[in-house]
C-alpha atoms as a PDB file:
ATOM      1  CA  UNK A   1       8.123   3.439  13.240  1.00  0.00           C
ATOM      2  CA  UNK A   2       9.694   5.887  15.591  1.00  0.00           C
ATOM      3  CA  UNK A   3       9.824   4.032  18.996  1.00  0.00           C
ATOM      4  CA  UNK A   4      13.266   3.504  20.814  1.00  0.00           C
ATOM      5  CA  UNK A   5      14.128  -0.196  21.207  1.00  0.00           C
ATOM      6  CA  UNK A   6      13.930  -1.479  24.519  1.00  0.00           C
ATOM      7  CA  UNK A   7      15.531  -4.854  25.856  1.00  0.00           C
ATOM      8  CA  UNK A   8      12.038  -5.827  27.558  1.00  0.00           C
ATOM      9  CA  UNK A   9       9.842  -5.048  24.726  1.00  0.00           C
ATOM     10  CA  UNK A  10      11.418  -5.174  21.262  1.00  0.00           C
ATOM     11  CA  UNK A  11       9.858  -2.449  19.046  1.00  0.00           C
ATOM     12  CA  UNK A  12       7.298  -3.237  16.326  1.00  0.00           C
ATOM     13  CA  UNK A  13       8.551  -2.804  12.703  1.00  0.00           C
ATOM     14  CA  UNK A  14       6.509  -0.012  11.324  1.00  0.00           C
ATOM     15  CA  UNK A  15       6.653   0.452   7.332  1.00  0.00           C
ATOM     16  CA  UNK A  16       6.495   4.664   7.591  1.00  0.00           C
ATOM     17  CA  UNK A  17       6.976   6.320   4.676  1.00  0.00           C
ATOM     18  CA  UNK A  18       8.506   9.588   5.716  1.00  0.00           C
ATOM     19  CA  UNK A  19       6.961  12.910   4.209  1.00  0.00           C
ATOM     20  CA  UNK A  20       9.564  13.340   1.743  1.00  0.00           C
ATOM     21  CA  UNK A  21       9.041  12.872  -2.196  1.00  0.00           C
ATOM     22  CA  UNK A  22       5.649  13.483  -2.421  1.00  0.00           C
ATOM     23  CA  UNK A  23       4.784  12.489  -6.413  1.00  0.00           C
ATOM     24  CA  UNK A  24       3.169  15.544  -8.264  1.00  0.00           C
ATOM     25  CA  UNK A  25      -0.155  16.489  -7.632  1.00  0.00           C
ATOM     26  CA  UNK A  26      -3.237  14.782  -9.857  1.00  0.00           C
ATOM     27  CA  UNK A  27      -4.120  16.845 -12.484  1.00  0.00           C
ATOM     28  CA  UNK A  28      -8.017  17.828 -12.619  1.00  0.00           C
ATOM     29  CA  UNK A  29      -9.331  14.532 -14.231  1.00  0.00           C
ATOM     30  CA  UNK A  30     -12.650  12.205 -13.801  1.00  0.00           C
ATOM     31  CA  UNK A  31     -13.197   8.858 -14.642  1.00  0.00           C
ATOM     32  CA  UNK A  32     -15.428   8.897 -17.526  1.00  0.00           C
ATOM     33  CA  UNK A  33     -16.066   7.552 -20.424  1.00  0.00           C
ATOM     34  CA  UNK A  34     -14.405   8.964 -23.617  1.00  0.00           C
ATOM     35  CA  UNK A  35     -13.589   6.844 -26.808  1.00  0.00           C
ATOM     36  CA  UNK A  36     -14.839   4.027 -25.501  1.00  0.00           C
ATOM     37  CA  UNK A  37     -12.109   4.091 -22.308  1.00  0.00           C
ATOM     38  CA  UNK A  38     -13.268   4.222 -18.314  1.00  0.00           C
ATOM     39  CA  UNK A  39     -10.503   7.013 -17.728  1.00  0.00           C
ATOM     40  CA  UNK A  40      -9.802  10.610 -17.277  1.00  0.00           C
ATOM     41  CA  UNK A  41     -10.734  13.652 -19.447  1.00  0.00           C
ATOM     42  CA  UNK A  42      -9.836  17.610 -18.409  1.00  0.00           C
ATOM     43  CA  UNK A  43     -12.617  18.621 -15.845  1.00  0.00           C
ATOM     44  CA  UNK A  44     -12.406  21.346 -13.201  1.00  0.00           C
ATOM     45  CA  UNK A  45     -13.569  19.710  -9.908  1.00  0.00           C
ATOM     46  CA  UNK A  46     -15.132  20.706  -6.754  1.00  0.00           C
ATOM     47  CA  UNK A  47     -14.236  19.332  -3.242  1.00  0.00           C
ATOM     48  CA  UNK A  48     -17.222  17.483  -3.098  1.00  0.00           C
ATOM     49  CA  UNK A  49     -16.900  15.994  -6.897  1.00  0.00           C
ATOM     50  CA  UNK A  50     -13.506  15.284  -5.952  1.00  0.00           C
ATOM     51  CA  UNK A  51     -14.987  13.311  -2.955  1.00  0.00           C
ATOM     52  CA  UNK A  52     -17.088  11.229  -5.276  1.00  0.00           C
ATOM     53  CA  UNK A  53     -14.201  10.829  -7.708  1.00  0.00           C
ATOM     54  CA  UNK A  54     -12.179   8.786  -5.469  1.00  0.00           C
ATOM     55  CA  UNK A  55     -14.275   7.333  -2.139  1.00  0.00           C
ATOM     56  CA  UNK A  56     -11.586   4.607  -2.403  1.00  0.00           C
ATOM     57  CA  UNK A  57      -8.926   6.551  -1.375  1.00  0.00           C
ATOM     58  CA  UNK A  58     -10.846   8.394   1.253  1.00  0.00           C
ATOM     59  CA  UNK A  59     -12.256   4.819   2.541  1.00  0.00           C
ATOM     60  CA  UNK A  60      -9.130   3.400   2.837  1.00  0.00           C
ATOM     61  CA  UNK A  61      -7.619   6.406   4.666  1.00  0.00           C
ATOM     62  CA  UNK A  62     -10.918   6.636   6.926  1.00  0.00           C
ATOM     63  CA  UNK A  63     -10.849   2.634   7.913  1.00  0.00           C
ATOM     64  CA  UNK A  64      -7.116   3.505   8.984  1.00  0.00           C
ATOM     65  CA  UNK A  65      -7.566   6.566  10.808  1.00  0.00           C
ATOM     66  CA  UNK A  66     -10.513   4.802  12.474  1.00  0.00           C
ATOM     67  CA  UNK A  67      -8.797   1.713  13.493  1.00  0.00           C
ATOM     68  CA  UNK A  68      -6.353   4.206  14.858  1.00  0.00           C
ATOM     69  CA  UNK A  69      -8.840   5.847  17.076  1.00  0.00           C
ATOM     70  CA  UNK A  70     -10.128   2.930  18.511  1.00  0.00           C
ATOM     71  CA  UNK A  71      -6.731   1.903  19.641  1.00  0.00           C
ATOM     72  CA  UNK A  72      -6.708   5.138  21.318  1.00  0.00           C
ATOM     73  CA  UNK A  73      -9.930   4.613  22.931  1.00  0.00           C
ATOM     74  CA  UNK A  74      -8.966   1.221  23.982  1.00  0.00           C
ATOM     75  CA  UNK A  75      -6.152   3.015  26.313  1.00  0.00           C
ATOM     76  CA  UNK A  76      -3.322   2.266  23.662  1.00  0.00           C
ATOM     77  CA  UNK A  77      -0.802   4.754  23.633  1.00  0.00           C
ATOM     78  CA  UNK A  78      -1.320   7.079  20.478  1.00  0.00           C
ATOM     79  CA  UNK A  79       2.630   7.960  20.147  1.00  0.00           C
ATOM     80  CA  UNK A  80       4.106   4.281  21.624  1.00  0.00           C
ATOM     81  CA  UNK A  81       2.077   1.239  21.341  1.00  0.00           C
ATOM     82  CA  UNK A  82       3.422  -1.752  22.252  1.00  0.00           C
ATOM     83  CA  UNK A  83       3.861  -4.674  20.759  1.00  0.00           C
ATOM     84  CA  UNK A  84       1.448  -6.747  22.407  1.00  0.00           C
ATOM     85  CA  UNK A  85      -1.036  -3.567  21.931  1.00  0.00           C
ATOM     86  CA  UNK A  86      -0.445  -3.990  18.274  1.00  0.00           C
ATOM     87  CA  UNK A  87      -0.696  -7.687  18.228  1.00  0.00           C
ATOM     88  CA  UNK A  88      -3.942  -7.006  20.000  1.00  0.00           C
ATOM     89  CA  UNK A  89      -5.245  -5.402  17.119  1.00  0.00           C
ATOM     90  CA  UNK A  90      -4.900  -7.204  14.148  1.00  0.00           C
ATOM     91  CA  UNK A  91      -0.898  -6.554  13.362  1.00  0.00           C
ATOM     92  CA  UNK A  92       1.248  -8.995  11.775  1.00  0.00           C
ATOM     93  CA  UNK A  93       3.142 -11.617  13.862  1.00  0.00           C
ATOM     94  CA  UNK A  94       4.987 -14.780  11.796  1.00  0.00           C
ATOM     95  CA  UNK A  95       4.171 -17.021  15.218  1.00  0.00           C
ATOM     96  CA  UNK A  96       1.283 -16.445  15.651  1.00  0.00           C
ATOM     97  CA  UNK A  97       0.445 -16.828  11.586  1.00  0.00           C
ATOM     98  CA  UNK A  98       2.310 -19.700  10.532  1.00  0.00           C
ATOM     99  CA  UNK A  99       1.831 -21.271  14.463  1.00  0.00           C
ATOM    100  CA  UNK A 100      -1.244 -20.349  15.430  1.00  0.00           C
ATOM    101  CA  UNK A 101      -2.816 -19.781  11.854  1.00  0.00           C
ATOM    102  CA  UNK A 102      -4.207 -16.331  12.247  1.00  0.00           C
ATOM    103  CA  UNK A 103      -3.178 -15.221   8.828  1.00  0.00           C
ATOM    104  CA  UNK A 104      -6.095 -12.694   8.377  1.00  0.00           C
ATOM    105  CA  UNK A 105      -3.288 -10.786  10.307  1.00  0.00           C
ATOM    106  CA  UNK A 106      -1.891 -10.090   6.667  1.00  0.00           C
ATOM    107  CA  UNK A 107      -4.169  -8.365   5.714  1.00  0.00           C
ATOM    108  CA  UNK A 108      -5.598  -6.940   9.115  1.00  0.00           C
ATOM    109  CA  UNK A 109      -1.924  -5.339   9.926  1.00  0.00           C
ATOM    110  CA  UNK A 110      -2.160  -3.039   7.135  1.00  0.00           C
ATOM    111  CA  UNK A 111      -4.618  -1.036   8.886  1.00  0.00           C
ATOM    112  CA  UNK A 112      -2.806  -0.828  12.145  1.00  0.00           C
ATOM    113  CA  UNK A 113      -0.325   2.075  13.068  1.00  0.00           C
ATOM    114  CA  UNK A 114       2.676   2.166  15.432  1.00  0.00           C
ATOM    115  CA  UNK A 115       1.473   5.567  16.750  1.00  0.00           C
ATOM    116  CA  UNK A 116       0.084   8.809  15.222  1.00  0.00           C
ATOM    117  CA  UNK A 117       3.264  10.072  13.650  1.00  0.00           C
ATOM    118  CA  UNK A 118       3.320   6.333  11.543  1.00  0.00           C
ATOM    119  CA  UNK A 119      -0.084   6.779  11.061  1.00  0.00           C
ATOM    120  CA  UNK A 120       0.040  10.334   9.451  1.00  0.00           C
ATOM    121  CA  UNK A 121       2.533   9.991   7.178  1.00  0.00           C
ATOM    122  CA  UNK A 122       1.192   7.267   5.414  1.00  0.00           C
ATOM    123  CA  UNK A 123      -2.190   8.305   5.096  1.00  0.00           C
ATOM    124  CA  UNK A 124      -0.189  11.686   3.416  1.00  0.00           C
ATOM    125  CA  UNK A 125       1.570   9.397   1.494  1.00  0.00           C
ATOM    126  CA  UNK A 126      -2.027   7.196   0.914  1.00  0.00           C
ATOM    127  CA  UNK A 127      -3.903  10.147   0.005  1.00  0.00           C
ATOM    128  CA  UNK A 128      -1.459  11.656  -2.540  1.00  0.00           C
ATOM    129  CA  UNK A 129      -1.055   8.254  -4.359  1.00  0.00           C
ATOM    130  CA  UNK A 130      -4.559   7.125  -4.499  1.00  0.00           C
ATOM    131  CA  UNK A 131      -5.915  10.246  -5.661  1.00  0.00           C
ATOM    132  CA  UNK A 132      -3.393  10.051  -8.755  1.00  0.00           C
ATOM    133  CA  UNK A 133      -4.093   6.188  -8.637  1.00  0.00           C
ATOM    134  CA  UNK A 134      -7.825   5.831  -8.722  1.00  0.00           C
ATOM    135  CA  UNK A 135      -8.840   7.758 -11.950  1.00  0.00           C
ATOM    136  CA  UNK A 136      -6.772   4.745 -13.518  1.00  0.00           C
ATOM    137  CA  UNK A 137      -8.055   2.013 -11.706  1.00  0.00           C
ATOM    138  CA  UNK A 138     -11.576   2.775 -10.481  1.00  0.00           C
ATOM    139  CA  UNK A 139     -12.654   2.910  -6.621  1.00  0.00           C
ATOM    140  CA  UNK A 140     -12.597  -1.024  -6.579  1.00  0.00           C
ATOM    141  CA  UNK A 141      -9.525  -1.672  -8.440  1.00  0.00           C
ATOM    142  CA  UNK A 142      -7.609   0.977  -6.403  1.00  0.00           C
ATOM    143  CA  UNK A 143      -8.859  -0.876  -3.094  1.00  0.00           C
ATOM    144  CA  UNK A 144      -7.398  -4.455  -4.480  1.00  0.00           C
ATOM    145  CA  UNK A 145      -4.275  -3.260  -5.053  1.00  0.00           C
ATOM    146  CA  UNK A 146      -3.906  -1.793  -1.337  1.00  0.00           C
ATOM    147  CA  UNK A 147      -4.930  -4.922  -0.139  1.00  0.00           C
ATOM    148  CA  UNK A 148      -3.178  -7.244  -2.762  1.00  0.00           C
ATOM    149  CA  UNK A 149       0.254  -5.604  -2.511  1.00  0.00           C
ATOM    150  CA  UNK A 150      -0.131  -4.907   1.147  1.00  0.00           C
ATOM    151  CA  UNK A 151      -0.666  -8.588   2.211  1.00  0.00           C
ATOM    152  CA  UNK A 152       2.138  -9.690  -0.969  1.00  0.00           C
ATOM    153  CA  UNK A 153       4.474  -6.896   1.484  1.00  0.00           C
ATOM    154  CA  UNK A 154       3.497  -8.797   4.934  1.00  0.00           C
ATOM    155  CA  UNK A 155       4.209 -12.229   3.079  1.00  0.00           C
ATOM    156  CA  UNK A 156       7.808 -11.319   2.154  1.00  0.00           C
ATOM    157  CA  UNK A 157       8.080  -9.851   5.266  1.00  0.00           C
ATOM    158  CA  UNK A 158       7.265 -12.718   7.661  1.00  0.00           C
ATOM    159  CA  UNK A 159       9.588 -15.334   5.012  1.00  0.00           C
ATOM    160  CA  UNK A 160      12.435 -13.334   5.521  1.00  0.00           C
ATOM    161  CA  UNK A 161      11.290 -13.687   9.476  1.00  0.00           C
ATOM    162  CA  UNK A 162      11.191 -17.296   8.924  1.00  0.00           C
ATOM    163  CA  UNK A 163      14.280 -17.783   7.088  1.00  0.00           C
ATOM    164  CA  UNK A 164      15.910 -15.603   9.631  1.00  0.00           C
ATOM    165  CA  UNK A 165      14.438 -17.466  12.854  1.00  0.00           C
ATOM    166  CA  UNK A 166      12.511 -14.281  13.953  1.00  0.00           C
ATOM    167  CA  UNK A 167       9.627 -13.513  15.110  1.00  0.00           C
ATOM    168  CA  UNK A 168       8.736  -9.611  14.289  1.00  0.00           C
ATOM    169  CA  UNK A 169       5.420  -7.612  14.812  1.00  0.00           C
ATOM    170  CA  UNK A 170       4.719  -5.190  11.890  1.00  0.00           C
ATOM    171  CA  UNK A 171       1.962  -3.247  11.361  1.00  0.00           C
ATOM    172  CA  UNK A 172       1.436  -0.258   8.598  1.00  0.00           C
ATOM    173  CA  UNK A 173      -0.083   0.677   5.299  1.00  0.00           C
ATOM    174  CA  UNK A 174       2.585   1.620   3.541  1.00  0.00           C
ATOM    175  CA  UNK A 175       3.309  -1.890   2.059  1.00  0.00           C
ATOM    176  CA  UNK A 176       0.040  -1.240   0.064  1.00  0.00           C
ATOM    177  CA  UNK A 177       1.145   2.828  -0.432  1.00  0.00           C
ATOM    178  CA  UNK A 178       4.201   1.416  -2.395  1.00  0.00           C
ATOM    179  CA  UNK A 179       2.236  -1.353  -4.042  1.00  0.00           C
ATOM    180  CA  UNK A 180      -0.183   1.709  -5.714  1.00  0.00           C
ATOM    181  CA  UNK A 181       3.188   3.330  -6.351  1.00  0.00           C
ATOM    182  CA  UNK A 182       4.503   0.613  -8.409  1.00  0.00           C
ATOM    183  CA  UNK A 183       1.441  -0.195 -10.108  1.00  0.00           C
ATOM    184  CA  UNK A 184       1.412   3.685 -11.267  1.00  0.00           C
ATOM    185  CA  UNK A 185       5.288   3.803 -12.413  1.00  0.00           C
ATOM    186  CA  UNK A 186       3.395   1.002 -15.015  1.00  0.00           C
ATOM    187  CA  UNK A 187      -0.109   2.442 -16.013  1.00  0.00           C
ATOM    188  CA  UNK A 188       1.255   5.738 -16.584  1.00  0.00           C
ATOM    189  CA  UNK A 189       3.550   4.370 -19.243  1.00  0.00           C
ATOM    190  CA  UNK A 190       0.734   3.836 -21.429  1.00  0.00           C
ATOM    191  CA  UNK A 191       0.762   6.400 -24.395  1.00  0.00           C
ATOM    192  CA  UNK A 192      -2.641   5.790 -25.218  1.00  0.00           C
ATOM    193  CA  UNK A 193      -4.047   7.200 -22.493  1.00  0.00           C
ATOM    194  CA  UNK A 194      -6.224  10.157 -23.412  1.00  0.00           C
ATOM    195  CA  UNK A 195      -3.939  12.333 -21.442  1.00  0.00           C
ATOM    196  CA  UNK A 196      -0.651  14.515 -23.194  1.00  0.00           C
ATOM    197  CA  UNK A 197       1.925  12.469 -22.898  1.00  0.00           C
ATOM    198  CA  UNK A 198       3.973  15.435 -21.482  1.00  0.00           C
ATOM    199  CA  UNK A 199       1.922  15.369 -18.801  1.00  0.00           C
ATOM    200  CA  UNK A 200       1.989  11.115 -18.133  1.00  0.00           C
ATOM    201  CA  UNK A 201       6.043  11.037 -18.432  1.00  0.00           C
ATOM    202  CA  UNK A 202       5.883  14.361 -15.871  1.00  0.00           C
ATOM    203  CA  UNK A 203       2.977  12.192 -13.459  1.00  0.00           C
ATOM    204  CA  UNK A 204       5.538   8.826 -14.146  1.00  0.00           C
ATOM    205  CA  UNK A 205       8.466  10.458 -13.238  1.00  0.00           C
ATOM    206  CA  UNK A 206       7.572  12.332  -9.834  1.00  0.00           C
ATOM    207  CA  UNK A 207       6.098   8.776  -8.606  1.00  0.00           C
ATOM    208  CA  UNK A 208       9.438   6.884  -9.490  1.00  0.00           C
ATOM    209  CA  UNK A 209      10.967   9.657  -7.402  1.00  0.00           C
ATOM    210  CA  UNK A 210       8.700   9.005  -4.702  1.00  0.00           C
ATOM    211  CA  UNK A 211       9.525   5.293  -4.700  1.00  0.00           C
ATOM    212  CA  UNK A 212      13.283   5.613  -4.915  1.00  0.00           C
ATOM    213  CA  UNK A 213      13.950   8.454  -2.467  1.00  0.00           C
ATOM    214  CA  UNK A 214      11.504   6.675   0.008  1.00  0.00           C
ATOM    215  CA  UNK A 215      12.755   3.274  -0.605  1.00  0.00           C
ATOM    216  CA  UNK A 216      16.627   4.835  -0.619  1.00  0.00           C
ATOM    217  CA  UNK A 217      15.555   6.711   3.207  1.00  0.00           C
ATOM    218  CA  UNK A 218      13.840   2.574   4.485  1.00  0.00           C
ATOM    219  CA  UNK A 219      17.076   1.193   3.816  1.00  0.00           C
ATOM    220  CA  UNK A 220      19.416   3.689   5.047  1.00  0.00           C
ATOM    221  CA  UNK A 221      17.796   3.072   8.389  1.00  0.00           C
ATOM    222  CA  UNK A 222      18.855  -0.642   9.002  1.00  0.00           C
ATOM    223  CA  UNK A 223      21.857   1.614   9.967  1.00  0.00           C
ATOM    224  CA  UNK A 224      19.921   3.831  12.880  1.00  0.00           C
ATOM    225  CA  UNK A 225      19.389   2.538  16.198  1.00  0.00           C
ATOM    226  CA  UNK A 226      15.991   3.862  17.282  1.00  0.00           C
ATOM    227  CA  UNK A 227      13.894   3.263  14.122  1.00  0.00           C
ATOM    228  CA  UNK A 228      12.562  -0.289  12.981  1.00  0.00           C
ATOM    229  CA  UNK A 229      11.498   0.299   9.280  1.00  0.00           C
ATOM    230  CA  UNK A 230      10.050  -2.887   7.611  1.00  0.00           C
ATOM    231  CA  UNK A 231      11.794  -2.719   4.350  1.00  0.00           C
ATOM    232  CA  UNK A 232      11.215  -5.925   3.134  1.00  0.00           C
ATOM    233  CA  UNK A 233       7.386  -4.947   3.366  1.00  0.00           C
ATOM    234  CA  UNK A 234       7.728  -2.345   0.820  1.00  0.00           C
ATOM    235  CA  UNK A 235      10.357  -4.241  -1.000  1.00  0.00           C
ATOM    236  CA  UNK A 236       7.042  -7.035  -1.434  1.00  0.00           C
ATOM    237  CA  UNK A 237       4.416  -4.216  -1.821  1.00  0.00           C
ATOM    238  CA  UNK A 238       6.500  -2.622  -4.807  1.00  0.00           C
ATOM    239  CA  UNK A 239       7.437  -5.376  -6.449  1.00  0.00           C
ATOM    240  CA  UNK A 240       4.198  -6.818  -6.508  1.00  0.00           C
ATOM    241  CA  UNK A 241       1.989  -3.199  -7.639  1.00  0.00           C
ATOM    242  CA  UNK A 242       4.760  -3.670 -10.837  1.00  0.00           C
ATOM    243  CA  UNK A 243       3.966  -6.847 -11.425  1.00  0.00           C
ATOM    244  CA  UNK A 244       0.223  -6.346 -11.350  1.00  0.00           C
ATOM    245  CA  UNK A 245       0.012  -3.789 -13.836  1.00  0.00           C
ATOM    246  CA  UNK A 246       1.695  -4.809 -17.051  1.00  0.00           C
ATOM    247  CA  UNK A 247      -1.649  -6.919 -17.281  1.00  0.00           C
ATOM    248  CA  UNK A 248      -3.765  -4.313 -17.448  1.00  0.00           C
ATOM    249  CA  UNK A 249      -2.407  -1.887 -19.475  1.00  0.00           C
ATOM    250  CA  UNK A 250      -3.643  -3.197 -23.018  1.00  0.00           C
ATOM    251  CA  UNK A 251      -7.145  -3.178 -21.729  1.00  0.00           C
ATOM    252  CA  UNK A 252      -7.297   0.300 -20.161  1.00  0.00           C
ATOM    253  CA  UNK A 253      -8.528   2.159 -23.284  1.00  0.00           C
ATOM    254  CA  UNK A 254     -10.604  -1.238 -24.882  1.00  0.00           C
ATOM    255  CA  UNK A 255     -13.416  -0.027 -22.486  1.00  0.00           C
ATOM    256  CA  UNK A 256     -15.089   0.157 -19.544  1.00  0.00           C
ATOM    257  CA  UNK A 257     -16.211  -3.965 -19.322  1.00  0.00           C
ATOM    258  CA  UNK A 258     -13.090  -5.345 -20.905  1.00  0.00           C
ATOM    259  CA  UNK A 259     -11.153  -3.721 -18.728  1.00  0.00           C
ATOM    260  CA  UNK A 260     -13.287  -4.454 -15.016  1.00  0.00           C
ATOM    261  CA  UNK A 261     -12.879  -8.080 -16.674  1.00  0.00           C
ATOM    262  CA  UNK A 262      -8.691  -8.209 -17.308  1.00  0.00           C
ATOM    263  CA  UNK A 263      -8.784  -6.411 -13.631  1.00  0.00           C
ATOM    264  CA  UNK A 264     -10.659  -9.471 -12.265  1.00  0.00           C
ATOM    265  CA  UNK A 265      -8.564 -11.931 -14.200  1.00  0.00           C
ATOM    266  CA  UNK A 266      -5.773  -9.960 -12.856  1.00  0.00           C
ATOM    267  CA  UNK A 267      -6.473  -9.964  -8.800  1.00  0.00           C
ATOM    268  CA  UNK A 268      -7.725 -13.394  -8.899  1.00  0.00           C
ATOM    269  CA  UNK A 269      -4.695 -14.751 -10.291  1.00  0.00           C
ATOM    270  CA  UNK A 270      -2.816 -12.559  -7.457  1.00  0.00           C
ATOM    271  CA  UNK A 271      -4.730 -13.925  -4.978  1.00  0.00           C
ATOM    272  CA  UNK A 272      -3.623 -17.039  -5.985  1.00  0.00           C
ATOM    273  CA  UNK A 273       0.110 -16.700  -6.359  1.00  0.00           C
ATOM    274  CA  UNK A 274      -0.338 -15.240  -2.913  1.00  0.00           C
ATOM    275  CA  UNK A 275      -1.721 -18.057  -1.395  1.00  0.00           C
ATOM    276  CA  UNK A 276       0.586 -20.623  -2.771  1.00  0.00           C
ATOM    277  CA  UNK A 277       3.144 -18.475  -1.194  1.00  0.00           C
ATOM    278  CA  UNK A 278       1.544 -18.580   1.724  1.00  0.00           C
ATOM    279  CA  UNK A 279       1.991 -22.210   1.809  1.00  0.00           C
ATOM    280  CA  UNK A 280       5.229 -21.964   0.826  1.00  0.00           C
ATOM    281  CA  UNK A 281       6.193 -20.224   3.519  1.00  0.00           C
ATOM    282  CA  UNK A 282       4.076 -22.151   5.785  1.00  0.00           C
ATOM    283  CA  UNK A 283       6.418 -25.211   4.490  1.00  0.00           C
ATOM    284  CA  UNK A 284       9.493 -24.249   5.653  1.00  0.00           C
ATOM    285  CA  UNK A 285       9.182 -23.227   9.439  1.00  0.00           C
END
């Protein structure tokens, strides 16, 4: 986030992604069926096939840009919000989770923005990502790793609140943004993709980029005064889009039912590690 710190209302940890690194642009490629696999074959594409190509990503970026506006509305500030705005909202606070057990904040907080500069770079960032992201993981796969890695981001977040005897408000998508990045730095690894493997290692590479430089620029600002960047958030989302995807990457060419069916396997078994680390957490205030 960008909001100076103030002795009266300590700012919200906001997990921007700054508009640096962006990964390579998509190349022209639909979901389709060829050889028996659910993924991408040369195609020259419209703006309004591209639309229908990936609604996930557009969703996703719509549901945040609304949520934004409705702050707005509300008579938040669309450059400052408060905490207390923010908590308002749906953003993530480790009291009022683990104390007052409101933990759809996890996932509710990755829809909320700490003001419209926050909010546009990681819909940039979002948008960029999920269009590479969803020809490899279909609309509904794309939108359970946004909200599996986000909420895995918020979790590691609030422990390290917990073991630190804090009690932080963050709010931001880019958790989830790095959780699609990880999972990519994996899928795209997979030579049997019906792409040129020129092309994958070129894709593989500019997203690695994108994670390091952006990961390298979260952490050099523990060292700057007036930003509050929730590295531990994308630490969790990044971590946890890696670990997601090794899973899935025998199945992504066995066709279109076996691999829906490893994806399911997949974010079920997710879900659950989450939740036990929920607990876990839970356990130890």
């Amino acid at each position: 986030m960008t909001s100076p710190r103030s002795t009266s209302d300590p700012p919200p940890q906001g997990e921007i992604i700054p508009p640096l690194g962006r990964p390579e642009p998509v190349p022209d490629y639909h979901p389709t069926e060829v050889s028996g696999s659910t993924y991408a074959e040369p195609a020259r594409r419209s703006r309004r096939s591209e639309l229908f190509a990936a609604p996930a990503t557009y969703i996703l970026v719509g549901i945040n840009v609304a949520v934004f506006l409705w702050m707005v509305f509300s008579g938040v500030s669309f450059q400052s919000p408060t905490s207390a705005n923010l908590v308002h909202f749906g953003a993530n606070s480790t009291s009022r989770v683990l104390i007052n057990g409101e933990w759809y904040r996890l996932l509710t907080a990755i829809f909320v923005h700490v003001g419209w500069i926050h909010l546009a770079t990681n819909m940039w960032c979002l948008w960029n990502l999920g269009m590479l992201g969803e020809p490899l993981l279909g609309p509904l796969g794309l939108a359970a790793v946004y909200v599996l890695t986000g909420v895995a981001g918020n979790l590691l977040s609030m422990a390290i609140n917990v073991l630190q005897n804090h009690d932080e408000v963050g709010a931001g998508a880019s958790g989830a943004v790095f959780g699609i990045a990880g999972i990519l730095i994996v899928l795209l690894s997979n030579r049997k993709l019906p792409i040129p493997w020129e092309e994958l290692r070129r894709l593989r590479r500019s997203v690695i980029q994108f994670a390091a430089l952006n990961l390298v620029i979260g952490g050099a600002t523990i060292f700057v005064d007036v930003i509050r960047i929730d590295n531990f958030a994308h630490i969790g989302g990044f971590v946890s889009g890696l670990a997601l995807g090794p899973a899935l990457v025998p199945r992504m060419t066995s066709g279109r039912e076996r691999y829906l069916g490893r994806q399911k396997a997949t974010f079920a078994l997710a879900a659950l590690v989450l939740a036990l680390f929920g607990y876990l957490i839970s356990s130890l205030r």
